[in-house]
N, C-alpha and C. Protein backbone atom coordinates (compact mmCIF):
# COMPACT_ATOMS: atom_id res chain seq x y z
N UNK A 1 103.19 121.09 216.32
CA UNK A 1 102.43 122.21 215.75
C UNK A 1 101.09 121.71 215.25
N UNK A 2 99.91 122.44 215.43
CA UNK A 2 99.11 122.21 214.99
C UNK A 2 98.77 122.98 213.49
N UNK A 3 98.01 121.98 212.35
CA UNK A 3 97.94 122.80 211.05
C UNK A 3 96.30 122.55 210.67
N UNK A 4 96.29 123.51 209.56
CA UNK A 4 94.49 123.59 209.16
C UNK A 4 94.64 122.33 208.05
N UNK A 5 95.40 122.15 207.38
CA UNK A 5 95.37 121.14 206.70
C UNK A 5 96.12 119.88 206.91
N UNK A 6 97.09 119.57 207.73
CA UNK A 6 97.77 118.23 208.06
C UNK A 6 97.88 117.65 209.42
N UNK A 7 96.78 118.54 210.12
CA UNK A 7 96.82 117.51 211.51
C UNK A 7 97.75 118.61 211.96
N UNK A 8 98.25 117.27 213.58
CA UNK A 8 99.30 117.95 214.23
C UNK A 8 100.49 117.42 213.50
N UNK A 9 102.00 118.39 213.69
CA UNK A 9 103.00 118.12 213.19
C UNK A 9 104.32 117.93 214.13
N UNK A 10 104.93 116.60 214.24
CA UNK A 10 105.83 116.83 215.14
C UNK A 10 107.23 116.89 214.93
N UNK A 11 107.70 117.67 215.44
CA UNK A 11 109.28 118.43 214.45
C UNK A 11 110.14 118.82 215.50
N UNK A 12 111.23 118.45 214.90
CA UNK A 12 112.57 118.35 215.55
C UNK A 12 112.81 119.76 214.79
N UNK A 13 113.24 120.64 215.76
CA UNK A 13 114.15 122.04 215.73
C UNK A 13 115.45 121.98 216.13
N UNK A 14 116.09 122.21 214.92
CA UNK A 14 117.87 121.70 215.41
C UNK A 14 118.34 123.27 215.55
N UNK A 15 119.06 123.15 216.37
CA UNK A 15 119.54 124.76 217.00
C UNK A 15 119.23 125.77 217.53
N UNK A 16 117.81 125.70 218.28
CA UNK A 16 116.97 126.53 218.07
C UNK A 16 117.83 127.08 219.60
N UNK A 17 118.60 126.14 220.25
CA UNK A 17 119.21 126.96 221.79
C UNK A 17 119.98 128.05 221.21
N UNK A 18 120.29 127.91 220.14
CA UNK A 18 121.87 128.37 219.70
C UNK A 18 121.70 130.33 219.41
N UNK A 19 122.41 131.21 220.12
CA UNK A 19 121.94 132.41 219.81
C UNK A 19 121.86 132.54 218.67
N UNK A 20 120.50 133.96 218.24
CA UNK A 20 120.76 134.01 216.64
C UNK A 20 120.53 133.01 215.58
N UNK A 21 119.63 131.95 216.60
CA UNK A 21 119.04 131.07 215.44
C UNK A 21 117.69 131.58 214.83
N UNK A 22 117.84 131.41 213.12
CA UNK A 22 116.38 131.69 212.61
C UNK A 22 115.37 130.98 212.96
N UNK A 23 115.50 129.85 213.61
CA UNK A 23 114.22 129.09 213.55
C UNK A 23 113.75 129.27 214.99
N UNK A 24 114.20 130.08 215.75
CA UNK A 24 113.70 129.98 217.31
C UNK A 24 112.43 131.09 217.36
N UNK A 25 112.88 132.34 216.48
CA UNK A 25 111.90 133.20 216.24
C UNK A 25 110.69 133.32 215.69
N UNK A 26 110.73 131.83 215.24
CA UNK A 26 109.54 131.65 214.62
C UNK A 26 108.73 130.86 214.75
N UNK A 27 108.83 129.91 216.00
CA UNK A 27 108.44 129.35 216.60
C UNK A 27 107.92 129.05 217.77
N UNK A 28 107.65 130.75 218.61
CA UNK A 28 106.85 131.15 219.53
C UNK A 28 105.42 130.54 219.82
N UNK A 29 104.98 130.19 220.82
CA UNK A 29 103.69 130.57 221.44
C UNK A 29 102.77 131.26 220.98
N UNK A 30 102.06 131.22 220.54
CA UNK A 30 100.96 132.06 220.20
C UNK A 30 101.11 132.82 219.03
N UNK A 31 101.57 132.30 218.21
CA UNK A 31 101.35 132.92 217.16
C UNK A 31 101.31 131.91 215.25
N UNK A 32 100.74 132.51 214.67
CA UNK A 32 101.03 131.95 213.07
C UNK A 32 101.97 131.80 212.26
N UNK A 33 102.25 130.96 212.10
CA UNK A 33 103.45 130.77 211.30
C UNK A 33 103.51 129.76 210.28
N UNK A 34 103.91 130.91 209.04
CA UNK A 34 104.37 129.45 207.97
C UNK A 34 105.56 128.71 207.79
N UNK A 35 105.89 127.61 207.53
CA UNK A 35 107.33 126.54 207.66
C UNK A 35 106.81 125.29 206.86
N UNK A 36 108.61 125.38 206.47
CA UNK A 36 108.65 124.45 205.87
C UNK A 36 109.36 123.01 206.87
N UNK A 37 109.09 122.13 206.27
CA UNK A 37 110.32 120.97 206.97
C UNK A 37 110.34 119.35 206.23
N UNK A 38 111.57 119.07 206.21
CA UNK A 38 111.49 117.63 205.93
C UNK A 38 110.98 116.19 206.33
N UNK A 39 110.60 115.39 205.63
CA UNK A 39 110.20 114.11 206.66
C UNK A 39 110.88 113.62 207.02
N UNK A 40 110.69 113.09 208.23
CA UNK A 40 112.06 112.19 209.38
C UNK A 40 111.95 110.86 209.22
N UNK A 41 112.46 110.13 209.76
CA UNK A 41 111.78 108.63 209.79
C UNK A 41 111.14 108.71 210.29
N UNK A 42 109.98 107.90 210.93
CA UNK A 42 108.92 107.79 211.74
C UNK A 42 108.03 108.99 211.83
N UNK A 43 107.35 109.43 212.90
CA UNK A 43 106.85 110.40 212.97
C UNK A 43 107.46 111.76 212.99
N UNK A 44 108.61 111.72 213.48
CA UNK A 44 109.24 112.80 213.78
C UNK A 44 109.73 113.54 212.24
N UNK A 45 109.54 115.01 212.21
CA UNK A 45 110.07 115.38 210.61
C UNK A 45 110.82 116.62 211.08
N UNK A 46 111.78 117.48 210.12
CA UNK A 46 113.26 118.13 210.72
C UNK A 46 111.93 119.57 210.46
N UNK A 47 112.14 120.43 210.89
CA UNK A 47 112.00 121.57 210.52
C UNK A 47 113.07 122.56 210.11
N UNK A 48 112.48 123.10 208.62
CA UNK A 48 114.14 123.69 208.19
C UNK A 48 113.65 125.30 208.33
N UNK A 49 112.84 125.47 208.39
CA UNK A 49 112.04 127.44 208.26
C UNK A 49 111.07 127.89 208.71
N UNK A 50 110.95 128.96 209.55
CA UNK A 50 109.50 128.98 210.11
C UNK A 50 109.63 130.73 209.88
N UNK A 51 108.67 131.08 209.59
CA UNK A 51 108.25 132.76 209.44
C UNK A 51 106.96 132.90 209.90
N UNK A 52 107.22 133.86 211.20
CA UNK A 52 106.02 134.35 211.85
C UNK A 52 104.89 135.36 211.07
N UNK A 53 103.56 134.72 210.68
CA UNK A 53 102.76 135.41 210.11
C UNK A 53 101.92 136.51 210.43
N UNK A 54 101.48 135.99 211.81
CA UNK A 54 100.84 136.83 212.93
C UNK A 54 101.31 136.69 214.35
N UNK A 55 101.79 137.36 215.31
CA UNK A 55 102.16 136.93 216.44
C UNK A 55 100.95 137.82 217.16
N UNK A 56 100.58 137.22 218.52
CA UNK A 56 98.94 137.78 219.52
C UNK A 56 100.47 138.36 220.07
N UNK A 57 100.98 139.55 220.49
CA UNK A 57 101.77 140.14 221.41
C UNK A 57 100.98 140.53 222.88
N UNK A 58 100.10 140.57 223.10
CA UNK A 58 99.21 141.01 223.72
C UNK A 58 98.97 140.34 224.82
N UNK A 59 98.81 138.81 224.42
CA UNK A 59 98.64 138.05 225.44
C UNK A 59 99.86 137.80 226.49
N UNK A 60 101.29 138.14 225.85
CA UNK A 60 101.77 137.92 227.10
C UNK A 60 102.48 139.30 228.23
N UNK A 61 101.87 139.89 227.95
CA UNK A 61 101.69 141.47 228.80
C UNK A 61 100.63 141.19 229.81
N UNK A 62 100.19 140.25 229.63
CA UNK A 62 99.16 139.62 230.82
C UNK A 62 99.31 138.36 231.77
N UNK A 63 99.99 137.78 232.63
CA UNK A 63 100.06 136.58 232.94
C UNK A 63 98.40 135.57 233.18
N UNK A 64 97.46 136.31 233.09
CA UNK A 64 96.35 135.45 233.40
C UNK A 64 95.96 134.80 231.78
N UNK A 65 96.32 136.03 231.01
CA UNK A 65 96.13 135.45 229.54
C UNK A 65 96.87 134.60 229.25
N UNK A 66 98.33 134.28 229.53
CA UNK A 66 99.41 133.94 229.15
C UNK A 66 98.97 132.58 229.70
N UNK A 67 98.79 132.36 231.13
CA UNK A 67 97.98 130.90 231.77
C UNK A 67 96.92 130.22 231.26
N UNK A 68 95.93 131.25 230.74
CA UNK A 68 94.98 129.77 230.12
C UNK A 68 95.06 130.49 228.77
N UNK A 69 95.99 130.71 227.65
CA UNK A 69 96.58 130.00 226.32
C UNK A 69 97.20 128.83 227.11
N UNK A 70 97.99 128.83 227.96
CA UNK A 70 99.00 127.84 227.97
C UNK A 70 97.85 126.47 228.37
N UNK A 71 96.90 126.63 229.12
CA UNK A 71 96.09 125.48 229.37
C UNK A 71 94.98 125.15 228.64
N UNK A 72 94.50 126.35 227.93
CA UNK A 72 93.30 126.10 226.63
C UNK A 72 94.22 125.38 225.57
N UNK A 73 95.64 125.29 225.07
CA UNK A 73 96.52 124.85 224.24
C UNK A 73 96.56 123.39 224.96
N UNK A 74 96.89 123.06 226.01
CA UNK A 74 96.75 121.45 226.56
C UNK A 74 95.68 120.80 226.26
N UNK A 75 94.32 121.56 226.47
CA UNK A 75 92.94 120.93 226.35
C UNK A 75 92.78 120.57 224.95
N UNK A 76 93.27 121.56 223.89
CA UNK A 76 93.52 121.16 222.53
C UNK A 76 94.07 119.51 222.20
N UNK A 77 95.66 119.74 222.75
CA UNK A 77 96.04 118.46 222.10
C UNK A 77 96.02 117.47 223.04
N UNK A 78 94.91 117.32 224.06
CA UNK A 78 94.67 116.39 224.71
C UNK A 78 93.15 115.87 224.01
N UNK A 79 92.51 116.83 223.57
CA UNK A 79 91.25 116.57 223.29
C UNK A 79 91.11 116.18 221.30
N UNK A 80 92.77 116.12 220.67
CA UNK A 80 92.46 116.31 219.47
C UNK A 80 93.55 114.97 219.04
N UNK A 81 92.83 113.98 217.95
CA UNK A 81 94.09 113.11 217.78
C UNK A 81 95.11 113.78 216.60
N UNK A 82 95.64 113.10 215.74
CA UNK A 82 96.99 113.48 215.44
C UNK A 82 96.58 114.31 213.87
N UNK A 83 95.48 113.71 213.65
CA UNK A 83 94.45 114.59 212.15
C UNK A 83 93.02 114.59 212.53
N UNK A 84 93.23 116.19 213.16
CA UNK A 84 91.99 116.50 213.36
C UNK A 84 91.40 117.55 212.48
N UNK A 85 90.24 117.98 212.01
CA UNK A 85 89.88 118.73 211.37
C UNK A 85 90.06 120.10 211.13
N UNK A 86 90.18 120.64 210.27
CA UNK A 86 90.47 121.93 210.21
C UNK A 86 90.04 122.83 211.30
N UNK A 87 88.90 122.43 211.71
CA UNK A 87 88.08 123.66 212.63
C UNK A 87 88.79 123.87 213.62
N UNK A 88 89.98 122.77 214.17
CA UNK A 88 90.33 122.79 215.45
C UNK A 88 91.35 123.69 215.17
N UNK A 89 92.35 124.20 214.05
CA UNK A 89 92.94 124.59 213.94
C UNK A 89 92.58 126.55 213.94
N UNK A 90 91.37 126.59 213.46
CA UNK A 90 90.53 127.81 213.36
C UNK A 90 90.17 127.99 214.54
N UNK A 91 89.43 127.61 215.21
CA UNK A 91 89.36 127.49 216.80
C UNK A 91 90.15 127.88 217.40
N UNK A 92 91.77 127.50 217.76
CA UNK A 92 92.63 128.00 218.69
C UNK A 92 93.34 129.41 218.26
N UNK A 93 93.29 129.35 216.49
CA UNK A 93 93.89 130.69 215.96
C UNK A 93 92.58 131.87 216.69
N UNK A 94 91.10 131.90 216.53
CA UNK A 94 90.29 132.05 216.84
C UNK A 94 90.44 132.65 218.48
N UNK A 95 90.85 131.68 219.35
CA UNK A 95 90.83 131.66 220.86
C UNK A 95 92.16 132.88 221.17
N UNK A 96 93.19 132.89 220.01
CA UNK A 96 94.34 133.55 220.58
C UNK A 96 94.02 134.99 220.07
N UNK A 97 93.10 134.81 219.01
CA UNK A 97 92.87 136.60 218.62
C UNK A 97 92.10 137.15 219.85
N UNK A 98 91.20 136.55 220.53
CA UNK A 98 90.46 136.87 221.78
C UNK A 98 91.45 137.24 222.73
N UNK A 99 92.12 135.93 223.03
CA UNK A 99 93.29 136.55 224.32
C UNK A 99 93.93 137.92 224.02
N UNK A 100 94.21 138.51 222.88
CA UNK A 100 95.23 139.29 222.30
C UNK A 100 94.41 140.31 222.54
N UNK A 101 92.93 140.12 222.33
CA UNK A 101 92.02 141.59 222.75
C UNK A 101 91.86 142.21 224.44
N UNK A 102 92.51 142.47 224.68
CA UNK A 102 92.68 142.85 226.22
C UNK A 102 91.19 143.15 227.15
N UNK A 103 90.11 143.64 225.76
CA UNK A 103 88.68 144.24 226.14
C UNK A 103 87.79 142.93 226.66
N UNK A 104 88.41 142.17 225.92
CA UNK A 104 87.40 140.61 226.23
C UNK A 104 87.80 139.46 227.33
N UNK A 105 86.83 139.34 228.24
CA UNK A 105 87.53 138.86 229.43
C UNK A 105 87.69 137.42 229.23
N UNK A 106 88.57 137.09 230.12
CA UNK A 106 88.90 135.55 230.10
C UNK A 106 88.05 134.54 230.76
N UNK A 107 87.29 135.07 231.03
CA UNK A 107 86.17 133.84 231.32
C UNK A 107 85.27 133.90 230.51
N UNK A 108 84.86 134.88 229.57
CA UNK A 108 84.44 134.33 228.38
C UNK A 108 84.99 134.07 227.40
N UNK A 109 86.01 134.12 226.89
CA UNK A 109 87.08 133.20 226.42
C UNK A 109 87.31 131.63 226.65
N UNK A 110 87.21 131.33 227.84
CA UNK A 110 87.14 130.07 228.17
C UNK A 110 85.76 129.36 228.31
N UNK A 111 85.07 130.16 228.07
CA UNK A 111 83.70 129.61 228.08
C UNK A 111 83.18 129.35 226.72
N UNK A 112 83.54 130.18 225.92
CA UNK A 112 83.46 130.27 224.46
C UNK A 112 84.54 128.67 223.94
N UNK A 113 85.43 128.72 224.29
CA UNK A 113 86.38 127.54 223.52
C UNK A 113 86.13 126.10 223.85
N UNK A 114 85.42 126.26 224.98
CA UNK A 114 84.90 124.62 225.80
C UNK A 114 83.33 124.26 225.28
N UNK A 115 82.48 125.29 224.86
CA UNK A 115 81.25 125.26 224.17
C UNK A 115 81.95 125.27 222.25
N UNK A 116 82.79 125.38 221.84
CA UNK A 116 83.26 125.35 220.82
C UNK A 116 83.86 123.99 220.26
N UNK A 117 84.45 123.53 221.52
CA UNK A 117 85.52 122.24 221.63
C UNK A 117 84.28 121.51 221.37
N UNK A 118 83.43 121.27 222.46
CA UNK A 118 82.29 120.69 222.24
C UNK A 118 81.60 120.42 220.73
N UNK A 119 81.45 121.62 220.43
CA UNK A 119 80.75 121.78 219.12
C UNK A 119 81.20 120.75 218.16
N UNK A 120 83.03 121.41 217.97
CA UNK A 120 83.54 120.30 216.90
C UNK A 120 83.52 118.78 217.17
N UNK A 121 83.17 118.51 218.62
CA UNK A 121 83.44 116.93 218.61
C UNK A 121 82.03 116.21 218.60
N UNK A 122 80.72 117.16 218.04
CA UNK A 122 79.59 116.88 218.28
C UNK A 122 78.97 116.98 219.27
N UNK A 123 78.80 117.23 220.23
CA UNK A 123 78.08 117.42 221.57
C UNK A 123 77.65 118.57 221.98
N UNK A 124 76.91 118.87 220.97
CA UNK A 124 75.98 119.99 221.13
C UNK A 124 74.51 119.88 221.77
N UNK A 125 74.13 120.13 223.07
CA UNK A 125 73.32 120.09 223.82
C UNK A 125 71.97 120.13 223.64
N UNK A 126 71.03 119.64 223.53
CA UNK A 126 69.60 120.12 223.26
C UNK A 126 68.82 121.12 224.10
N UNK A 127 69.10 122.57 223.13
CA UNK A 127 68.94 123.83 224.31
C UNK A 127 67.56 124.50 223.79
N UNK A 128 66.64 123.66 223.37
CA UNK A 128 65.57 123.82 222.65
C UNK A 128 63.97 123.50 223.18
N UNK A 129 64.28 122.08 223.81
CA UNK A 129 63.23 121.48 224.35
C UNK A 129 63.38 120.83 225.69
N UNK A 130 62.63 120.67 226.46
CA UNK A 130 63.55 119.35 228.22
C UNK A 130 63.73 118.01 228.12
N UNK A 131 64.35 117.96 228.61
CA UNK A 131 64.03 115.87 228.78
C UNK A 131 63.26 114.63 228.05
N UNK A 132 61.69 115.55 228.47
CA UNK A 132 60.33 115.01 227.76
C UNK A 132 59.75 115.65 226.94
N UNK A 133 61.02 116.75 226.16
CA UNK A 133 60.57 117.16 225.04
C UNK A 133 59.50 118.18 224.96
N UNK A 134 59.19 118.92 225.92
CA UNK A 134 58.70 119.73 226.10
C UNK A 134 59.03 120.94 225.71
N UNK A 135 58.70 122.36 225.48
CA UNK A 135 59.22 123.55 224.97
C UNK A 135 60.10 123.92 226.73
N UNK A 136 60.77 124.72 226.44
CA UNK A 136 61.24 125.21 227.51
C UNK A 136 60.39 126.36 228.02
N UNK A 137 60.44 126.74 229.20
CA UNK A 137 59.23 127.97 229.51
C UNK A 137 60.01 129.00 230.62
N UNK A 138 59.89 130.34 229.75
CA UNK A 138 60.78 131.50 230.22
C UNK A 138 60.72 131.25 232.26
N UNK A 139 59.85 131.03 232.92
CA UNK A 139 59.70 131.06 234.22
C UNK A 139 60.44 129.75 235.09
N UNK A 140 60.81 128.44 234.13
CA UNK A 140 61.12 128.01 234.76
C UNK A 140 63.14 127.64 235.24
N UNK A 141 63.22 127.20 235.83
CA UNK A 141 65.09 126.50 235.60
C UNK A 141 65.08 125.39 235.77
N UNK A 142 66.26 125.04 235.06
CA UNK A 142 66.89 124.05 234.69
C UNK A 142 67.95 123.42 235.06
N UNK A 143 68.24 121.96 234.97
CA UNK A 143 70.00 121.31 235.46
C UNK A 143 70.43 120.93 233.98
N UNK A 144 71.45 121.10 233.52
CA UNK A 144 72.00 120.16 232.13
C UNK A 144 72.33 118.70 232.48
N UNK A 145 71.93 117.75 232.04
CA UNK A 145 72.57 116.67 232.40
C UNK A 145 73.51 116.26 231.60
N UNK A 146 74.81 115.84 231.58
CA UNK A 146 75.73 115.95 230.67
C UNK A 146 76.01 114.56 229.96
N UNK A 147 75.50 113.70 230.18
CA UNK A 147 75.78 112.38 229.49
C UNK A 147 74.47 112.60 228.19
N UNK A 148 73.36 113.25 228.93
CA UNK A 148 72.03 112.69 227.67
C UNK A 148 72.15 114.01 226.67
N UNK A 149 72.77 115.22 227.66
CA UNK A 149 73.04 116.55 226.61
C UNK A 149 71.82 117.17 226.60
N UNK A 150 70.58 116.88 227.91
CA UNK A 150 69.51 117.79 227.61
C UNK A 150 69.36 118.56 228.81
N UNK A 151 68.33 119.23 229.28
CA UNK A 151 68.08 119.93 230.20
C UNK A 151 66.62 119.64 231.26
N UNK A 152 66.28 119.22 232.68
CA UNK A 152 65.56 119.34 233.26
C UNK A 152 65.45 119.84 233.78
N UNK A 153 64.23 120.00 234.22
CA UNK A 153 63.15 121.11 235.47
C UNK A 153 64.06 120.88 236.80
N UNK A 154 65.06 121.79 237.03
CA UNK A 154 65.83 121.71 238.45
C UNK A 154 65.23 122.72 239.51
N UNK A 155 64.85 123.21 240.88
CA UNK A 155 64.53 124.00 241.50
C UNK A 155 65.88 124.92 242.26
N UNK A 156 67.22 124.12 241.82
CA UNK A 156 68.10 124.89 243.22
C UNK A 156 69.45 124.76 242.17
N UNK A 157 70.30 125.81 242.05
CA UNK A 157 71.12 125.30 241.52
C UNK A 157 71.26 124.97 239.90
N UNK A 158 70.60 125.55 239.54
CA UNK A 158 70.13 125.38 238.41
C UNK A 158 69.92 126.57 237.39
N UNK A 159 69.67 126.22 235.70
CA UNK A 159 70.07 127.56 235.00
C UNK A 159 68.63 127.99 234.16
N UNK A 160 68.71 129.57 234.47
CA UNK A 160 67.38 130.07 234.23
C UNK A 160 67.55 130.10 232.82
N UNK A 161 66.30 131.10 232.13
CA UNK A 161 66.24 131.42 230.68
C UNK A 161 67.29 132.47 230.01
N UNK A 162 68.07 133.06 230.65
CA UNK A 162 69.36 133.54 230.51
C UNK A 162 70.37 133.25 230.25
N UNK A 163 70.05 132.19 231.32
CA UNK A 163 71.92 131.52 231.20
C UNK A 163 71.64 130.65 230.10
N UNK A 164 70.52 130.11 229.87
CA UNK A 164 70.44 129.05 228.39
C UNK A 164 70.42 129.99 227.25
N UNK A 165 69.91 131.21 227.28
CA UNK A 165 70.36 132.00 225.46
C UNK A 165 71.74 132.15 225.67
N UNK A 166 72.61 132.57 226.58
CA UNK A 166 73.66 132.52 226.77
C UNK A 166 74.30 131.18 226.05
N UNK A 167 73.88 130.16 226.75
CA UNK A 167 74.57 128.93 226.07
C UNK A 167 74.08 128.84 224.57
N UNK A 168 73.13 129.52 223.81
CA UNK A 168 72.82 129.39 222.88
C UNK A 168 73.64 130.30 221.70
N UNK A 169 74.09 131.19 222.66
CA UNK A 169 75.18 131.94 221.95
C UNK A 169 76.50 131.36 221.93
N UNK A 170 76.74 130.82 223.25
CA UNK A 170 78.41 130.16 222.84
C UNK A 170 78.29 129.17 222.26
N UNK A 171 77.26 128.07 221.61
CA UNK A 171 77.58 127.45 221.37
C UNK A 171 77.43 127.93 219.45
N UNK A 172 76.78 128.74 219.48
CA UNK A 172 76.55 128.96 218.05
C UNK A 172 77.72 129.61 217.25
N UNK A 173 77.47 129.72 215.74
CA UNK A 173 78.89 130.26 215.00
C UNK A 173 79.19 131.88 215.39
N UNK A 174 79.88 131.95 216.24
CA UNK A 174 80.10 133.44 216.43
C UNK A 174 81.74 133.54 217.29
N UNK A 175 81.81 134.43 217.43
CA UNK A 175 83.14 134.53 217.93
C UNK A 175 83.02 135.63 219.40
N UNK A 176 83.77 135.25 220.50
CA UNK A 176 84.51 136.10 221.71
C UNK A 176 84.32 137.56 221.26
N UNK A 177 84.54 137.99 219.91
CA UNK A 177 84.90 139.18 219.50
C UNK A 177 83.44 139.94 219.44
N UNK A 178 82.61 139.32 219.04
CA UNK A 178 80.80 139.91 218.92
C UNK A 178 80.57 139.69 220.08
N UNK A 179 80.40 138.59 221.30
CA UNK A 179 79.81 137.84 222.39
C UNK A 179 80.17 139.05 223.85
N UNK A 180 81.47 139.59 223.57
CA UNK A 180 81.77 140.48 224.98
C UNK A 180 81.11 141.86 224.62
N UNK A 181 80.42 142.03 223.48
CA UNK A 181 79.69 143.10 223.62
C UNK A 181 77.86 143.21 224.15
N UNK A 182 77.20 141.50 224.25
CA UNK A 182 76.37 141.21 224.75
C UNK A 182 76.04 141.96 226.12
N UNK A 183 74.77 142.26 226.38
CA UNK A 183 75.03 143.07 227.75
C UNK A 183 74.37 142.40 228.62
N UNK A 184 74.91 142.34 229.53
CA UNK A 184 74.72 141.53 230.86
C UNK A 184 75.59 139.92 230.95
N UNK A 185 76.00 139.84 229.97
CA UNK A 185 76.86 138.08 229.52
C UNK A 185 77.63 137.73 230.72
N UNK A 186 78.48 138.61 231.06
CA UNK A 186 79.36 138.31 231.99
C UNK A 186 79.02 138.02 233.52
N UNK A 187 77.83 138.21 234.09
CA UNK A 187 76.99 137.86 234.62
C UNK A 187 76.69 136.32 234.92
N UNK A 188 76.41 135.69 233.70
CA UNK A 188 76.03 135.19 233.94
C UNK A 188 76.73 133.40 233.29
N UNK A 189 78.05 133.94 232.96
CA UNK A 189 78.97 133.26 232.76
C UNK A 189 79.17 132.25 233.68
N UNK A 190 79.37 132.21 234.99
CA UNK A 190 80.05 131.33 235.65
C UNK A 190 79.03 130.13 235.79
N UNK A 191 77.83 130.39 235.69
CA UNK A 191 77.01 129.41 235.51
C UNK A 191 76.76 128.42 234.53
N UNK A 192 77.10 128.93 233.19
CA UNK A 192 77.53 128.48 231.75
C UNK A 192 78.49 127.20 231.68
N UNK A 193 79.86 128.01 232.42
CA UNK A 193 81.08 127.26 232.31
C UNK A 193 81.00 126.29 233.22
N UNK A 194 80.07 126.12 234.05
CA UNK A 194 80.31 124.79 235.10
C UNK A 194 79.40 123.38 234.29
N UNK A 195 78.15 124.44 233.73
CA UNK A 195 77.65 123.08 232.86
C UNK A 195 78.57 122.81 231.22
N UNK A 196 79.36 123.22 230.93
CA UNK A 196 80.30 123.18 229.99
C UNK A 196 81.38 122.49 230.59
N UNK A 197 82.13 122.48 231.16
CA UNK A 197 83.22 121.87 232.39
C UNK A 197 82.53 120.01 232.03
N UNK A 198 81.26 120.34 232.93
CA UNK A 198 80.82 119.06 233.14
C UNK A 198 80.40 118.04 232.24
N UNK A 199 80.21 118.60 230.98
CA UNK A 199 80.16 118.14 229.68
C UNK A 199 81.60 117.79 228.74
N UNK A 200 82.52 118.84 229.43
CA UNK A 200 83.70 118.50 228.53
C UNK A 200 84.59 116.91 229.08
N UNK A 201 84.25 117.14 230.64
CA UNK A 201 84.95 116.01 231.34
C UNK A 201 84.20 114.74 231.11
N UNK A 202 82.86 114.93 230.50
CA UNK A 202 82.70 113.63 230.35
C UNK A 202 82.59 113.33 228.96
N UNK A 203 82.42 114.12 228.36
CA UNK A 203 82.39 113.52 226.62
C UNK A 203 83.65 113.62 226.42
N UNK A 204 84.91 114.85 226.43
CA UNK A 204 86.11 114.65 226.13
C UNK A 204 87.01 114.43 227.27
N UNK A 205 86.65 113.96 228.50
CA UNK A 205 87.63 113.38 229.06
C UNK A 205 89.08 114.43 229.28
N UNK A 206 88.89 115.73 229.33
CA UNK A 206 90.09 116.67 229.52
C UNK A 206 90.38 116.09 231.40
């Protein structure tokens, strides 16, 4: 389990096959929950109670939603060690209220949490000036390069003055929930998420 204040938590659920166990119900997928549990030896600690606070029901009336929670949740604890900061924990609670909104599509959802992931691990892009530090200029486009985190003068293939306020929005404090009411966003998404992709695989290694 992941928590806002203790890291991840790893816990042994005793019975949870067993019909009519309390602790199976509360230990769903996608949802909030408070619990208690004991420490184990080693890492491992018992879990004795779990009460569902909020459950996203929503997301799994959808199998495409239901697929990337299940793979935005891998990228999490592949990309997070065992005490990671609160934000990461706000972040995925964050990512599942989105999935749960049926209005907000899943590719900005996933575009939003990989410019987010980013954020918390520092690698926030310089979407301000080029290469040589120059202002950026509405007429021209751009390539991101993902190791230096800035942007050059590209002719083909490359992202105009759109797709960079765009990135200036996912990467900033806002949420999926304000961002799918942007008009024209979705547009211009798929261009976003490939220079996000290419940044996540190389700074976090997903």
């Amino acid at each position: 389990m992941l928590t806002p204040a203790q890291g991840k938590l790893h816990l042994l659920a005793r019975g949870v096959r067993k019909e009519g166990s309390r602790l199976a119900a509360g230990i769903e997928l996608f949802t909030v929950t408070d619990i208690n549990y004991v420490k184990g030896k080693g890492d491992l600690s018992i879990l004795t109670s779990a009460r569902i606070r909020q459950h996203f029901d929503q997301i799994v009336q959808d199998i495409e939603r239901v697929q990337l929670g299940y793979d935005l949740i891998k990228i999490m604890n592949r990309a997070t060690e065992d005490q990671p900061e609160a934000g990461y924990f706000t972040l995925l609670e964050l990512t599942c209220q989105a999935l749960n909104n049926l209005m907000i599509s899943t590719t900005l959802i996933r575009s939003w949490f990989f410019s987010q992931l980013l954020r918390l691990a520092g690698h926030v892009p310089n979407l301000k000036t080029d290469s040589t530090g120059q202002p950026l200029e509405i007429t021209a486009t751009y390539s991101l390069d993902a190791e230096q985190g800035s942007l050059s003068r590209q002719e083909h293939d490359s992202l105009s003055a759109d797709h960079i306020k765009v990135l200036r929005l996912l990467f900033a404090d806002s949420t999926p929930t304000v961002l799918y009411k942007v008009g024209g966003i979705e547009d211009l998404l798929p261009g976003c998420t490939l220079a996000l992709e290419t940044m996540l695989k190389t700074y976090i290694r997903i």
